[in-house]
N, C-alpha and C. Protein backbone atom coordinates (compact mmCIF):
# COMPACT_ATOMS: atom_id res chain seq x y z
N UNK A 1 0.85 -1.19 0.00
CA UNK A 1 0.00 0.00 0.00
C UNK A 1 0.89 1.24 0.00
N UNK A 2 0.91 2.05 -1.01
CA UNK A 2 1.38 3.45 -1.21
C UNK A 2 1.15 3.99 0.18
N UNK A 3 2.03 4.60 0.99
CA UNK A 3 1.57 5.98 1.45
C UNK A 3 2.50 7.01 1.80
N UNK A 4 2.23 8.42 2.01
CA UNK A 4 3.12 9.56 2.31
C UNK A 4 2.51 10.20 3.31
N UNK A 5 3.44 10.28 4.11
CA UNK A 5 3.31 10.34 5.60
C UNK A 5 3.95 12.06 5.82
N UNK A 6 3.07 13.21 5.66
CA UNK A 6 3.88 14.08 6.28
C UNK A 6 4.06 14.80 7.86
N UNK A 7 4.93 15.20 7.83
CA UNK A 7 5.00 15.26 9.94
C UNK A 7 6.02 16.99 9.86
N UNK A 8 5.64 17.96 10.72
CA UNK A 8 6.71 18.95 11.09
C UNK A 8 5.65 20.31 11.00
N UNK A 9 4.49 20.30 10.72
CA UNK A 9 4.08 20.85 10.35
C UNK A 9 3.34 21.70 11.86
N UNK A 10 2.81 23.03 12.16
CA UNK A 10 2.44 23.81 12.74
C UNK A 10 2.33 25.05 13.39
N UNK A 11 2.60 25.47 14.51
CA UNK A 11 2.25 27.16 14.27
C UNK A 11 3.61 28.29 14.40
N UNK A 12 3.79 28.60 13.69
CA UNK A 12 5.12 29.20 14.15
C UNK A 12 4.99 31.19 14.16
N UNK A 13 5.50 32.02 14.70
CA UNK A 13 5.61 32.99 14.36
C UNK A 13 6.58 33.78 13.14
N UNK A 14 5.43 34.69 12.60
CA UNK A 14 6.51 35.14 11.13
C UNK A 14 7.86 35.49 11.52
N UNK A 15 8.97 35.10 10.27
CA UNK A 15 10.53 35.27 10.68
C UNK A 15 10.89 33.54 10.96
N UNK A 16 10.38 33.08 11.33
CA UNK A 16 10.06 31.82 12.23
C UNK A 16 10.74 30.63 10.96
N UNK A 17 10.87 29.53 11.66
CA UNK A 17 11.55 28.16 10.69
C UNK A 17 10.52 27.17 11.34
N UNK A 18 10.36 26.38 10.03
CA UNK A 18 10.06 24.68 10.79
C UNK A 18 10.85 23.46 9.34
N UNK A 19 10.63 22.46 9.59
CA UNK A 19 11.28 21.30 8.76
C UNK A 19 10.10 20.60 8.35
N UNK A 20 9.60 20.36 7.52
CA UNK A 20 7.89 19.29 6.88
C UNK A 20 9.61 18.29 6.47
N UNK A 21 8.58 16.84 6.83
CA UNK A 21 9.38 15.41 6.56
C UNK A 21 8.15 15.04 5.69
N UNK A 22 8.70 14.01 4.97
CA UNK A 22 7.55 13.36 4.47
C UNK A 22 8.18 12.01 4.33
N UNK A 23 7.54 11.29 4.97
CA UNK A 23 7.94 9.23 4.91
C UNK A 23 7.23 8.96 3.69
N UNK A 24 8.06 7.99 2.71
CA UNK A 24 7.14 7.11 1.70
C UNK A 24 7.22 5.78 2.13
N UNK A 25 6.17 5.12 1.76
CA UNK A 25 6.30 3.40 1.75
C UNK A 25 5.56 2.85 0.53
N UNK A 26 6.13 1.88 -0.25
CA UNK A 26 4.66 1.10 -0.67
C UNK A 26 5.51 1.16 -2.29
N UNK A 27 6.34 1.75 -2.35
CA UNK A 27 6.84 1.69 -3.93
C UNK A 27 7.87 2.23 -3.76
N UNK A 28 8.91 1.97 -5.06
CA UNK A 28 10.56 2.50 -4.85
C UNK A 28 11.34 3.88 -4.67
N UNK A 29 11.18 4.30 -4.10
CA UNK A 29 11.41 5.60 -3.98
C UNK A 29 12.10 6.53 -4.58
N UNK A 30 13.55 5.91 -4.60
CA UNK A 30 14.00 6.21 -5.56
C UNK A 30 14.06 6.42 -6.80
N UNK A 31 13.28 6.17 -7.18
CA UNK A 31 13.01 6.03 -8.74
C UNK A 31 11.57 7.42 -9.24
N UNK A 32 11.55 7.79 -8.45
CA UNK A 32 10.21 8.71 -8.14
C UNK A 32 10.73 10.46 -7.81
N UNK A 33 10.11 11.23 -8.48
CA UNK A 33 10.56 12.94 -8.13
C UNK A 33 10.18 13.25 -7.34
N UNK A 34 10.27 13.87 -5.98
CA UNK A 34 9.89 14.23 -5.24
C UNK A 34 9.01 15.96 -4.97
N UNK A 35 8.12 15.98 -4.50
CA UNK A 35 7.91 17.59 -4.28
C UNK A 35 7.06 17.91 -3.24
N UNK A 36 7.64 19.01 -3.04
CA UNK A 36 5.97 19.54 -1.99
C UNK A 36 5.25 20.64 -2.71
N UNK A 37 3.91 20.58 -2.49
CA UNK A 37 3.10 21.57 -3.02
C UNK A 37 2.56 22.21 -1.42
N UNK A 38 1.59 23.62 -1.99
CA UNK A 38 0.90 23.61 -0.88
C UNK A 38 -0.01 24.62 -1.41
N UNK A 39 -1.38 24.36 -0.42
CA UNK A 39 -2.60 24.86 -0.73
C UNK A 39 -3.20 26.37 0.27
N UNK A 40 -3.12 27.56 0.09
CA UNK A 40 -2.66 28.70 1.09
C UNK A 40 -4.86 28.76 0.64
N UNK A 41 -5.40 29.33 1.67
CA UNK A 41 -6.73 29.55 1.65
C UNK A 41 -7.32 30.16 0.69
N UNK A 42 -8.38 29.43 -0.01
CA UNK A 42 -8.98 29.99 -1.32
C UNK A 42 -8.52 30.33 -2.34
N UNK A 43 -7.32 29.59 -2.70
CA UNK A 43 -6.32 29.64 -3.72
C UNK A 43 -6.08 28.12 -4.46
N UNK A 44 -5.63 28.00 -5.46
CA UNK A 44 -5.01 26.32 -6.00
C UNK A 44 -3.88 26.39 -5.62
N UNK A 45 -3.94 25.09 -5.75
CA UNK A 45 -2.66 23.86 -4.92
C UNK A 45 -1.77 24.63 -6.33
N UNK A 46 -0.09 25.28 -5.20
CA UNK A 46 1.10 25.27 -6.48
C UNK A 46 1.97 25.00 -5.72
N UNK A 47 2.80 24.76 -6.26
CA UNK A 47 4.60 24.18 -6.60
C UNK A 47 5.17 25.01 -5.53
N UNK A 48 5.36 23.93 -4.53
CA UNK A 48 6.80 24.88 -3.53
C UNK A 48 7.90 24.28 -3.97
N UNK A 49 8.06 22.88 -3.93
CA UNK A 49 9.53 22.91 -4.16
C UNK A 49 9.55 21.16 -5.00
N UNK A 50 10.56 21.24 -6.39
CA UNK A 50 10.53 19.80 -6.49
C UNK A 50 11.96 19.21 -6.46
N UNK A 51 12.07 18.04 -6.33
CA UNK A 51 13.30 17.36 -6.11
C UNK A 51 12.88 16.27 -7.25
N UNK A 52 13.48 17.27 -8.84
CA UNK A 52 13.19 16.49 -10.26
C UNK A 52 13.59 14.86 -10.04
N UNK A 53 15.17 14.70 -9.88
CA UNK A 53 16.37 13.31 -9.98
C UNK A 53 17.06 13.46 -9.26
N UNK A 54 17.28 12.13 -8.80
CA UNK A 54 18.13 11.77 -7.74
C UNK A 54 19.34 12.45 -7.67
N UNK A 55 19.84 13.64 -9.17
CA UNK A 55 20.92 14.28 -9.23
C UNK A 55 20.82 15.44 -9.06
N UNK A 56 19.75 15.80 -8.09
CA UNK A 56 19.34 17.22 -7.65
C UNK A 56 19.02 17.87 -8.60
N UNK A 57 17.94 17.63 -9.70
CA UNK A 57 17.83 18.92 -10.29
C UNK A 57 16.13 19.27 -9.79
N UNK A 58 16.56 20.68 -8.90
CA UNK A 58 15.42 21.07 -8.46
C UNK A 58 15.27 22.35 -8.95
N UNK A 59 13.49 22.76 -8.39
CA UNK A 59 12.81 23.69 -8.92
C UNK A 59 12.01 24.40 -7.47
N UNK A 60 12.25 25.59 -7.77
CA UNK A 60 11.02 26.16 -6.90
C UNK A 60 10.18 26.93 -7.01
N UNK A 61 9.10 26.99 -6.25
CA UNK A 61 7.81 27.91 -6.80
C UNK A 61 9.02 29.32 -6.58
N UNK A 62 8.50 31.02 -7.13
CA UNK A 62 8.95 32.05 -7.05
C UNK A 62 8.89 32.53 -5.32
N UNK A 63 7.68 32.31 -4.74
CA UNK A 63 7.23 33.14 -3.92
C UNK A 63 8.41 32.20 -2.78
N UNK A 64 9.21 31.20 -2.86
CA UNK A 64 9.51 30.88 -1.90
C UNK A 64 10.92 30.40 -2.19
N UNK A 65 11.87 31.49 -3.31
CA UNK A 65 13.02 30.95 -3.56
C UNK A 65 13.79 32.05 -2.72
N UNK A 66 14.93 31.08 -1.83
CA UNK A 66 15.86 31.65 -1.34
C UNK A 66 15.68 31.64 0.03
N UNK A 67 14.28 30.99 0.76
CA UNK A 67 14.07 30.80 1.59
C UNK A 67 13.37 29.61 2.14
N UNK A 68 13.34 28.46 1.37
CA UNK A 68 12.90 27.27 1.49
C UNK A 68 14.12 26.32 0.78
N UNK A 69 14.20 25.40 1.30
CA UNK A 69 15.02 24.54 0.56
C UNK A 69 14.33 22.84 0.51
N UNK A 70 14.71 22.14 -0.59
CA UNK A 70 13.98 20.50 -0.29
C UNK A 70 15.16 19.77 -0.21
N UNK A 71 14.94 18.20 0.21
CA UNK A 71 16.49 17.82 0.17
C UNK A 71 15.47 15.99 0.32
N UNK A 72 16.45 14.89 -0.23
CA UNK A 72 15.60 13.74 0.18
C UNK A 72 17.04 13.07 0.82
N UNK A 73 16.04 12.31 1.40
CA UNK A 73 17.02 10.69 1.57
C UNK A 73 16.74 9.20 1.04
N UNK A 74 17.12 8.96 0.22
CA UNK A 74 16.99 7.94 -0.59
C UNK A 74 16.90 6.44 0.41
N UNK A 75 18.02 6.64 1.38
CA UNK A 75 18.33 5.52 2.72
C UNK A 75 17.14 5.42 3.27
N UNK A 76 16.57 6.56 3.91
CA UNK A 76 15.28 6.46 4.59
C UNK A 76 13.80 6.99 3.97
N UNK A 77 13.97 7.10 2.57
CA UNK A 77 12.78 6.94 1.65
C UNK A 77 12.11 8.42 2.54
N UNK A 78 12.45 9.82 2.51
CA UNK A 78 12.25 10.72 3.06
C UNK A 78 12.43 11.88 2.14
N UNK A 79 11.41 13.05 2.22
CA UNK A 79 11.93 14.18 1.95
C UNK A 79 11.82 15.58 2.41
N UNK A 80 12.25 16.12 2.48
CA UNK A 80 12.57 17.24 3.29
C UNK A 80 11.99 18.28 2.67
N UNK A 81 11.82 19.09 3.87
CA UNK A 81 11.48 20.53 3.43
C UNK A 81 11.79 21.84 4.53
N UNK A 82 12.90 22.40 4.22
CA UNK A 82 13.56 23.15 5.12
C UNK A 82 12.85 24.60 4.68
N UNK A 83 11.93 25.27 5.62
CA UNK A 83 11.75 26.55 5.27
C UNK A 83 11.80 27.84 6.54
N UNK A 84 12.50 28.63 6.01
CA UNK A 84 12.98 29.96 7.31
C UNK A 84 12.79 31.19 6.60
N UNK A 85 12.28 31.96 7.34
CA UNK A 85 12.10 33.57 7.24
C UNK A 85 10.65 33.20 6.81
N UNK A 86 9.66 32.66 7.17
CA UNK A 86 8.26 31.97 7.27
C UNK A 86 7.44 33.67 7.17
N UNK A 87 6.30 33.49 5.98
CA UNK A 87 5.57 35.13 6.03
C UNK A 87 4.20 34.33 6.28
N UNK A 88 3.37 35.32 6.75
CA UNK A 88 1.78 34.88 7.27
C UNK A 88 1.24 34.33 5.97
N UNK A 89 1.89 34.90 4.21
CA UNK A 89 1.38 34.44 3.67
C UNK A 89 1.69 33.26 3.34
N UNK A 90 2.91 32.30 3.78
CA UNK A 90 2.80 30.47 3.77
C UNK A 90 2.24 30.05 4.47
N UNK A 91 0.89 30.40 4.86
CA UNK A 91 0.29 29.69 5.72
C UNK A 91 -0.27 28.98 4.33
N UNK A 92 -0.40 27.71 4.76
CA UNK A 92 -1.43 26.92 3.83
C UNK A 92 -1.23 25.22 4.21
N UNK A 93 -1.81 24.30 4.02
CA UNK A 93 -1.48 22.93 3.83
C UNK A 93 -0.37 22.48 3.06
N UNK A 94 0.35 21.77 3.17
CA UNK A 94 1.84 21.23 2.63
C UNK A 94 1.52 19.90 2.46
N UNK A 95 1.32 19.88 0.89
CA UNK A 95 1.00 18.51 0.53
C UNK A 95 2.77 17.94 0.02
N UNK A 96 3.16 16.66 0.38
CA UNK A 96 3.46 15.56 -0.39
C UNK A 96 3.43 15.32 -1.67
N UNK A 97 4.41 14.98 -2.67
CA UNK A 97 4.02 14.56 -4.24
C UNK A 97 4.82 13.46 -4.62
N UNK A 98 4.48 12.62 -5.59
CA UNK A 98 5.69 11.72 -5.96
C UNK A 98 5.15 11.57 -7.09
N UNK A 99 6.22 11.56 -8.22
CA UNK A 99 5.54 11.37 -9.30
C UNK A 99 6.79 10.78 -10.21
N UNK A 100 6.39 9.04 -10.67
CA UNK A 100 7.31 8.23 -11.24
C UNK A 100 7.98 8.78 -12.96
N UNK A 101 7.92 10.12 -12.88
CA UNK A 101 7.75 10.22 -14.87
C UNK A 101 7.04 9.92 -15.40
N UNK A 102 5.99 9.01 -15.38
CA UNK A 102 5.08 8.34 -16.25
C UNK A 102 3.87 8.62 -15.77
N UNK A 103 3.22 8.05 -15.54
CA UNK A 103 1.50 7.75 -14.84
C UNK A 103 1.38 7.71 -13.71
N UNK A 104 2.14 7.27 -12.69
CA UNK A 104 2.05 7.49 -10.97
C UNK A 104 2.37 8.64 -10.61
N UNK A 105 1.29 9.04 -9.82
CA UNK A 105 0.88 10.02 -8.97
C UNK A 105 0.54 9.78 -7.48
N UNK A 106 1.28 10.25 -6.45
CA UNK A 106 0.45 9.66 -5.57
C UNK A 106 0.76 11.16 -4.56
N UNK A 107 -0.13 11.78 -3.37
CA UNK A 107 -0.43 12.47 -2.88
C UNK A 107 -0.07 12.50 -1.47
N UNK A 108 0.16 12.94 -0.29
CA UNK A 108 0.33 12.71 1.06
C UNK A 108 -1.21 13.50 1.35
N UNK A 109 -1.18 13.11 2.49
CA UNK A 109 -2.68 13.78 3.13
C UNK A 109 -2.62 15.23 3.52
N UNK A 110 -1.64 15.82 4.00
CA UNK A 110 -1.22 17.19 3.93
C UNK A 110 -0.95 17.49 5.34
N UNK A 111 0.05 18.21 5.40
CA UNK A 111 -0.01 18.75 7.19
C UNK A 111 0.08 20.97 7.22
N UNK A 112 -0.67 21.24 8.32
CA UNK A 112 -1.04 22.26 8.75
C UNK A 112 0.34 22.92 8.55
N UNK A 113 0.58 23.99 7.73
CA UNK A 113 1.48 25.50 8.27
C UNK A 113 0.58 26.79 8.66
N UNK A 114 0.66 27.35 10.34
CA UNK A 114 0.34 28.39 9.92
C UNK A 114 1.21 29.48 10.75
N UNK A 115 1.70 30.62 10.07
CA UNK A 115 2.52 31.24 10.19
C UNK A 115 1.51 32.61 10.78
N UNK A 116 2.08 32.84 12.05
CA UNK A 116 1.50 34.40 13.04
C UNK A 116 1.83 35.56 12.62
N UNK A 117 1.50 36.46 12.62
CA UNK A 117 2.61 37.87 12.23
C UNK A 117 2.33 38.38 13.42
């Protein structure tokens, strides 16, 4: 059974840091791009950060370059999401992504950011 497990997620004050993890199980991990999206209130789900190949070629949404970083671990089927200098406007849900190149898609359930000013 596929699943993506994300954990790190909750209230921090603006200026503020936290770390989103995300566990996979259920298929090879490695072989899969990694990303986080996230969904900020009454807006569509976009692109925070992707982790294209295992040879780092990553991408990030605009609103969050230079102050978020992603990173995986292949050993512990994990990926990271390092974000600091946090604005009230990342508040949103932090979804999970994996996506094999081809046809697999699979989603994490999402965990809470919300950032205080």
């Amino acid at each position: 059974q596929v699943r993506l497990e994300e954990s790190g997620g909750g209230v921090v004050h603006a200026g503020g840091s936290l770390r989103l993890s995300c566990t996979a199980s259920g298929f090879v991990f490695s072989g899969y791009a990694m990303s986080w999206y996230r969904q900020r209130p009454g807006q569509k789900r976009e692109l925070v950060a992707g982790l294209r190949r295992a040879d780092g070629e990553i991408e990030y949404g605009d609103a969050v370059k230079g102050r978020f970083t992603i990173d995986r671990d292949d050993a512990q089927n994990t990926v990271y999401l390092e974000m600091k200098a946090l604005k009230p406007d990342d508040t949103a849900v932090y979804y999970c992504h994996a996506w094999n190149y081809g046809p697999l898609i699979y989603w994490g359930q999402g965990t809470q950011v919300t950032v205080s000013s």
